[in-house]
C-alpha atoms as a PDB file:
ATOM      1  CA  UNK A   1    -119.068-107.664 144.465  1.00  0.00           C
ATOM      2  CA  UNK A   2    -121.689-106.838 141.626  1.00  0.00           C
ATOM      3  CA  UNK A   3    -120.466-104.411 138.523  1.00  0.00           C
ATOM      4  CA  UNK A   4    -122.711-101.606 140.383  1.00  0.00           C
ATOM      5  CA  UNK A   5    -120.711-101.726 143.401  1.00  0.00           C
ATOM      6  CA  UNK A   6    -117.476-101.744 142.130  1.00  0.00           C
ATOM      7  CA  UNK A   7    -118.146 -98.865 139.080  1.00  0.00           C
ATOM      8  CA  UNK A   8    -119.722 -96.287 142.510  1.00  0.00           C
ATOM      9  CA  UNK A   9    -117.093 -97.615 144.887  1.00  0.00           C
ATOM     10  CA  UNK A  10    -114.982 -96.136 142.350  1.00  0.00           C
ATOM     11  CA  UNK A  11    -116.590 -93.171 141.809  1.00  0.00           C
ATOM     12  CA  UNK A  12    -116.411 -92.371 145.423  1.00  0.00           C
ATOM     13  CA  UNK A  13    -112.965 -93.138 145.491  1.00  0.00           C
ATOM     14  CA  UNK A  14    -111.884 -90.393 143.361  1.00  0.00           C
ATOM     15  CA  UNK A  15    -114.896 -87.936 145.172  1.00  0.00           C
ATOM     16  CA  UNK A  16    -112.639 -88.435 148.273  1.00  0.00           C
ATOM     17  CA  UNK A  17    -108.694 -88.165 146.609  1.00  0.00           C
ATOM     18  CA  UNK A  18    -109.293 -84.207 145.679  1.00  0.00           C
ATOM     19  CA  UNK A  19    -110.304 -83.588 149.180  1.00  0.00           C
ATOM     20  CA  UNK A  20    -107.661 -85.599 150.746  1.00  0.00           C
ATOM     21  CA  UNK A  21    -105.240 -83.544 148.287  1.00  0.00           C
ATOM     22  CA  UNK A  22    -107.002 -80.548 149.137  1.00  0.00           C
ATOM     23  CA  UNK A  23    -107.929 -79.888 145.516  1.00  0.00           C
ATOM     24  CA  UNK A  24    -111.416 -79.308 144.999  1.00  0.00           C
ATOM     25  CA  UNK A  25    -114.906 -80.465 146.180  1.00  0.00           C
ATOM     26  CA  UNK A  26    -116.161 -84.338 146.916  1.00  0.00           C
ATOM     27  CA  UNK A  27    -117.271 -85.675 143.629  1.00  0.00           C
ATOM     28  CA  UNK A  28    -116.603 -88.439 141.637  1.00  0.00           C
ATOM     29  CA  UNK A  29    -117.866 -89.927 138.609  1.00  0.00           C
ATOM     30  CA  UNK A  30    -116.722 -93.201 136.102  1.00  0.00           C
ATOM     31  CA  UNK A  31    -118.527 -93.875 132.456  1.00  0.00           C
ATOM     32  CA  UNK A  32    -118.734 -97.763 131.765  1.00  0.00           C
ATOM     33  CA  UNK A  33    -118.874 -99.181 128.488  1.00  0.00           C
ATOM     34  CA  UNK A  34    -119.066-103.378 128.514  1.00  0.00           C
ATOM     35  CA  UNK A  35    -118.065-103.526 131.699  1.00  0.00           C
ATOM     36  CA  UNK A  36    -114.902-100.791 131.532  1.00  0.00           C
ATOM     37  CA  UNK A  37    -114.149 -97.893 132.274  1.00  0.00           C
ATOM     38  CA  UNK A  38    -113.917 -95.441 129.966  1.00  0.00           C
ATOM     39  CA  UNK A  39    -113.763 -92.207 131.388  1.00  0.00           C
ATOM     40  CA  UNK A  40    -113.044 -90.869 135.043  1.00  0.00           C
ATOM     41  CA  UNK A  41    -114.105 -87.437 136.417  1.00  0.00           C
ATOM     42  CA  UNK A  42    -113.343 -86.148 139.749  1.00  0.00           C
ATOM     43  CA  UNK A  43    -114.730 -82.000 141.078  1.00  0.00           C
ATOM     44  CA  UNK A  44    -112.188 -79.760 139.297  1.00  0.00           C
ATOM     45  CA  UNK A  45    -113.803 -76.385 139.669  1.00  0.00           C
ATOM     46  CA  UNK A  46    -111.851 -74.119 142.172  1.00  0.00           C
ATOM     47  CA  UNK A  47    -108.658 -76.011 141.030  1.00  0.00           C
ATOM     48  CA  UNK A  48    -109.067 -75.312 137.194  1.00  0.00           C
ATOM     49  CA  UNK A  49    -111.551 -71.502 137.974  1.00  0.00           C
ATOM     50  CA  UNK A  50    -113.948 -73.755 135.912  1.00  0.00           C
ATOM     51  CA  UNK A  51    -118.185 -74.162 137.129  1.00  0.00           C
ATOM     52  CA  UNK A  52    -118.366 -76.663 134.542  1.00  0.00           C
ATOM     53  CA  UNK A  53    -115.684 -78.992 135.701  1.00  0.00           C
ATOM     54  CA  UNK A  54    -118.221 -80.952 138.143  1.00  0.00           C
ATOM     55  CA  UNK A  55    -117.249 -84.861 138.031  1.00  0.00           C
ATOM     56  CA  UNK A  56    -119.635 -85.826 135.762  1.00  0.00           C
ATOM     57  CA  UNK A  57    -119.034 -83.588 132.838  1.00  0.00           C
ATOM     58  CA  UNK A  58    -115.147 -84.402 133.372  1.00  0.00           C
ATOM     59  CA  UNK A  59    -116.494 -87.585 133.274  1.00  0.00           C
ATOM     60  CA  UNK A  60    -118.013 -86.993 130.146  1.00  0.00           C
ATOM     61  CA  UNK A  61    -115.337 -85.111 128.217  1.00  0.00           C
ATOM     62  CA  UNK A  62    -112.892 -88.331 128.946  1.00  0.00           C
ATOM     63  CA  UNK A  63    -115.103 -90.247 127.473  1.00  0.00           C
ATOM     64  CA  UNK A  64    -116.013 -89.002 124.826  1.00  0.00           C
ATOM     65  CA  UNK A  65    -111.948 -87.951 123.862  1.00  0.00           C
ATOM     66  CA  UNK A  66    -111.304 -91.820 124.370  1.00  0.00           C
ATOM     67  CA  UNK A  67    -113.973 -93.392 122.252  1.00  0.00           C
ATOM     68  CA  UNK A  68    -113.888 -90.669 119.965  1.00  0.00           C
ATOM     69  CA  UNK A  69    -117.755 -89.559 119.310  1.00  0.00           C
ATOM     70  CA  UNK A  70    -120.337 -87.355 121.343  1.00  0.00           C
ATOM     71  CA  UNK A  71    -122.967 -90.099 121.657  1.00  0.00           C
ATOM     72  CA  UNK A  72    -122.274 -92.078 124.473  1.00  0.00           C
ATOM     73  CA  UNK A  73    -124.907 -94.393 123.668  1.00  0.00           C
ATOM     74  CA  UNK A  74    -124.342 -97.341 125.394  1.00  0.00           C
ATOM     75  CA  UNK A  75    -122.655 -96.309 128.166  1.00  0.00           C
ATOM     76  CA  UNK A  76    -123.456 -95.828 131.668  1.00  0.00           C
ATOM     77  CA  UNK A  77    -122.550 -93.246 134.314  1.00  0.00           C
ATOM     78  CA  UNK A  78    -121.668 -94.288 138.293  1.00  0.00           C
ATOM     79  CA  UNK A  79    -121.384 -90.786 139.858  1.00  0.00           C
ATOM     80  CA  UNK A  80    -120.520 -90.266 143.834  1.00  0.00           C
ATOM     81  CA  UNK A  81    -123.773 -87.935 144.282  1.00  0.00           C
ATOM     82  CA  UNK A  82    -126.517 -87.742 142.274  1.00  0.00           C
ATOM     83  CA  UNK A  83    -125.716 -85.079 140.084  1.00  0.00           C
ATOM     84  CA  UNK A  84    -126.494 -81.259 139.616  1.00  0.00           C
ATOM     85  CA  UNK A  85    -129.239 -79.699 136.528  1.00  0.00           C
ATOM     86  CA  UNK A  86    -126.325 -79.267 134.551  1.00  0.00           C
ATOM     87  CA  UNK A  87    -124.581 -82.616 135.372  1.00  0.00           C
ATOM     88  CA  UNK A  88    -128.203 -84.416 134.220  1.00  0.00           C
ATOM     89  CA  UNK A  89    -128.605 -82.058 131.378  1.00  0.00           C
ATOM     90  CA  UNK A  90    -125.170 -83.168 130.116  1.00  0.00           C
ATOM     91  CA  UNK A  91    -125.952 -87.066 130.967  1.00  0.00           C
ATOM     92  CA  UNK A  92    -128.665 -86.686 128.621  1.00  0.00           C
ATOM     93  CA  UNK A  93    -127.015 -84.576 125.728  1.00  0.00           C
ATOM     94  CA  UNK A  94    -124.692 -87.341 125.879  1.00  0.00           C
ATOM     95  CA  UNK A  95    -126.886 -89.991 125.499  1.00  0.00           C
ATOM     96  CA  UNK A  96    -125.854 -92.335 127.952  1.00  0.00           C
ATOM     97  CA  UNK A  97    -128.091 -95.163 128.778  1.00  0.00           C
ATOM     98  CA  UNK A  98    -128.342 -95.074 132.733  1.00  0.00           C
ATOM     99  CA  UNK A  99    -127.119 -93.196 135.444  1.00  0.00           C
ATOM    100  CA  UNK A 100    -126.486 -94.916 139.176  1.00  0.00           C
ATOM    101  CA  UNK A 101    -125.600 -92.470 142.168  1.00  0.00           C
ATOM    102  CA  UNK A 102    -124.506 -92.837 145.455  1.00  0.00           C
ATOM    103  CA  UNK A 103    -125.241 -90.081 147.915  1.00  0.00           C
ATOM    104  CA  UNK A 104    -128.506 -87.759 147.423  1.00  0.00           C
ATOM    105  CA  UNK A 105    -128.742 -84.158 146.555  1.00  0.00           C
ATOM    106  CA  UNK A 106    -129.814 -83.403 150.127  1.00  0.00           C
ATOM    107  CA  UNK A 107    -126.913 -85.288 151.466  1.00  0.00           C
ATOM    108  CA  UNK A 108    -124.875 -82.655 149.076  1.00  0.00           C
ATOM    109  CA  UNK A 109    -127.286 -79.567 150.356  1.00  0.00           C
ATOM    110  CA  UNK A 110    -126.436 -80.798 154.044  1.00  0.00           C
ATOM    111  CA  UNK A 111    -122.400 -80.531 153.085  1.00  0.00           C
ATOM    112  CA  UNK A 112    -123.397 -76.988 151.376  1.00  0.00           C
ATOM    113  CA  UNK A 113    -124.075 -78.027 148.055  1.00  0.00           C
ATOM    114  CA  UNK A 114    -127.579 -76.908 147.395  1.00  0.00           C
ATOM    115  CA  UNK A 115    -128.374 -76.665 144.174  1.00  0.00           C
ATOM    116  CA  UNK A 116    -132.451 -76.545 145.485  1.00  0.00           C
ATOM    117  CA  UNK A 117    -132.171 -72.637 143.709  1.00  0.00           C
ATOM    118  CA  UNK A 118    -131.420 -74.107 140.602  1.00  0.00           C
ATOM    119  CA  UNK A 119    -134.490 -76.907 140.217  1.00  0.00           C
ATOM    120  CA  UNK A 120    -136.756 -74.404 141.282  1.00  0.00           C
ATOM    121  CA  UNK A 121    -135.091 -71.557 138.486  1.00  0.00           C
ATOM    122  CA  UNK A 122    -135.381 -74.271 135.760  1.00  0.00           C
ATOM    123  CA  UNK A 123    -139.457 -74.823 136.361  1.00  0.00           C
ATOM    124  CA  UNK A 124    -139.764 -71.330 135.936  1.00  0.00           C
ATOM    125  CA  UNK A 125    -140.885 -69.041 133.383  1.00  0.00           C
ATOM    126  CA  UNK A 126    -138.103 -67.358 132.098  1.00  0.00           C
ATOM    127  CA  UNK A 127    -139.668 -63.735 132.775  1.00  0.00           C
ATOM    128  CA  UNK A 128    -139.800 -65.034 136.390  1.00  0.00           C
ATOM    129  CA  UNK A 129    -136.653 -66.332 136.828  1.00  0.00           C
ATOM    130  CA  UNK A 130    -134.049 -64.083 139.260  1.00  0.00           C
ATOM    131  CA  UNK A 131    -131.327 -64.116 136.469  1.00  0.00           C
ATOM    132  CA  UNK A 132    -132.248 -61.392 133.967  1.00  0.00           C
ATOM    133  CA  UNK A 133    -133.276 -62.800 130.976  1.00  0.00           C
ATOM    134  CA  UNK A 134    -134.164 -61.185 127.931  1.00  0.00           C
ATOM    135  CA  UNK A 135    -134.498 -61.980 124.295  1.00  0.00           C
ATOM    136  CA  UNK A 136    -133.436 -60.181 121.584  1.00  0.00           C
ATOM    137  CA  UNK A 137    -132.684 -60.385 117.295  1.00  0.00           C
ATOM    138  CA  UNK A 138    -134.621 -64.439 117.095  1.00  0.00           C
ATOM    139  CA  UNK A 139    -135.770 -63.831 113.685  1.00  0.00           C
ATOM    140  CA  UNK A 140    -131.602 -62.775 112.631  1.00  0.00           C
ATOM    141  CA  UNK A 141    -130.267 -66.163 114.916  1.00  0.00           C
ATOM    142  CA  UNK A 142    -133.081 -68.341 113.719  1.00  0.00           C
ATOM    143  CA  UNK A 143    -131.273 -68.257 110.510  1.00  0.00           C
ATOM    144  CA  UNK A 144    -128.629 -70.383 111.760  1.00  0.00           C
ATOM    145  CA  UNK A 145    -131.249 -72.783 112.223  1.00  0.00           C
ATOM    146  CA  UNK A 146    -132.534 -72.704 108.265  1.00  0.00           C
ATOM    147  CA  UNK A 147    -129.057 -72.950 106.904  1.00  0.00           C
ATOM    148  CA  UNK A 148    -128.788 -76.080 109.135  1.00  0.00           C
ATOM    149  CA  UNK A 149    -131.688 -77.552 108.173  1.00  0.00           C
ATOM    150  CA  UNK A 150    -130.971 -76.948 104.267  1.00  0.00           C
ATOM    151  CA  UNK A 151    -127.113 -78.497 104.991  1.00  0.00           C
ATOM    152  CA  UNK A 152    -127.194 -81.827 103.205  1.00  0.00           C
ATOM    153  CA  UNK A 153    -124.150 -83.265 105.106  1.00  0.00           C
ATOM    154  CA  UNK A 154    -124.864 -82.408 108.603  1.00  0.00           C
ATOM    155  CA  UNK A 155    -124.169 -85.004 111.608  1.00  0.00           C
ATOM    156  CA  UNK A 156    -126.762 -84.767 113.770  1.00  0.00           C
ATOM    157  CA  UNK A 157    -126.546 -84.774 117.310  1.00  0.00           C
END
């Protein structure tokens, strides 16, 4: 059996324990890194009152605890479904170098999972969005932004 099959059999693996334990929804996710694993993330969010804990930011936060940095460059993600706007947005804040899913987001809108709302919110302007967004004191925040440029020992990230 080929890395790729092992790394999502995994990842489906833990998608199914939390339902089997009747813990939370049916997602799993594994971050590889030379051909181990490095981090495991299963669907914690009704268990833990968290809408962040999907499996691939638990996934994530493993990880990155283990190897001890927020760039996960060089490391790859297996995840049970293919993963949410936040769960990509977080893949690529991380840095990871490839992503391989298993089941689609329809298959996850046909078990009630649509996140359809969300892809079409993010294409949006934000005065046409249907969460209320509105901007206020940039110029006083944006001077977070000149005191980090100025900083002299910053880590980028």
């Amino acid at each position: 059996m080929a890395y790729l099959d092992i790394f999502l059999h995994e990842a489906i693996r833990l998608s199914q324990e939390p339902m089997k334990a009747d813990e939370s929804g049916p997602f799993g996710a594994v971050i590889v890194k030379d051909g181990k694993i490095v981090g495991r993330g299963r669907n914690h969010v009704t268990r833990s009152n968290d809408p962040t804990a999907h499996a691939e930011v638990e996934a994530i936060r493993e990880a990155g605890s283990k190897l001890k940095t927020f760039s996960l460059v060089g490391c790859e993600i297996y995840a049970s479904c293919e993963p949410c706007p936040m769960c990509l947005s977080a893949i690529y804040w991380a840095r990871l170098d490839a992503l391989y899913f298993a089941a689609s987001r329809e298959d996850a809108a046909d078990a009630g999972f649509d996140d359809a709302l969300l892809y079409e919110e993010i294409a949006k302007a934000r005065d046409s969005r249907t969460l209320k967004t509105e901007q206020h004191l940039r110029e006083k925040a944006r001077s977070a932004f000149d005191l980090w440029k100025d900083k002299p020992n910053k880590t980028p990230y």
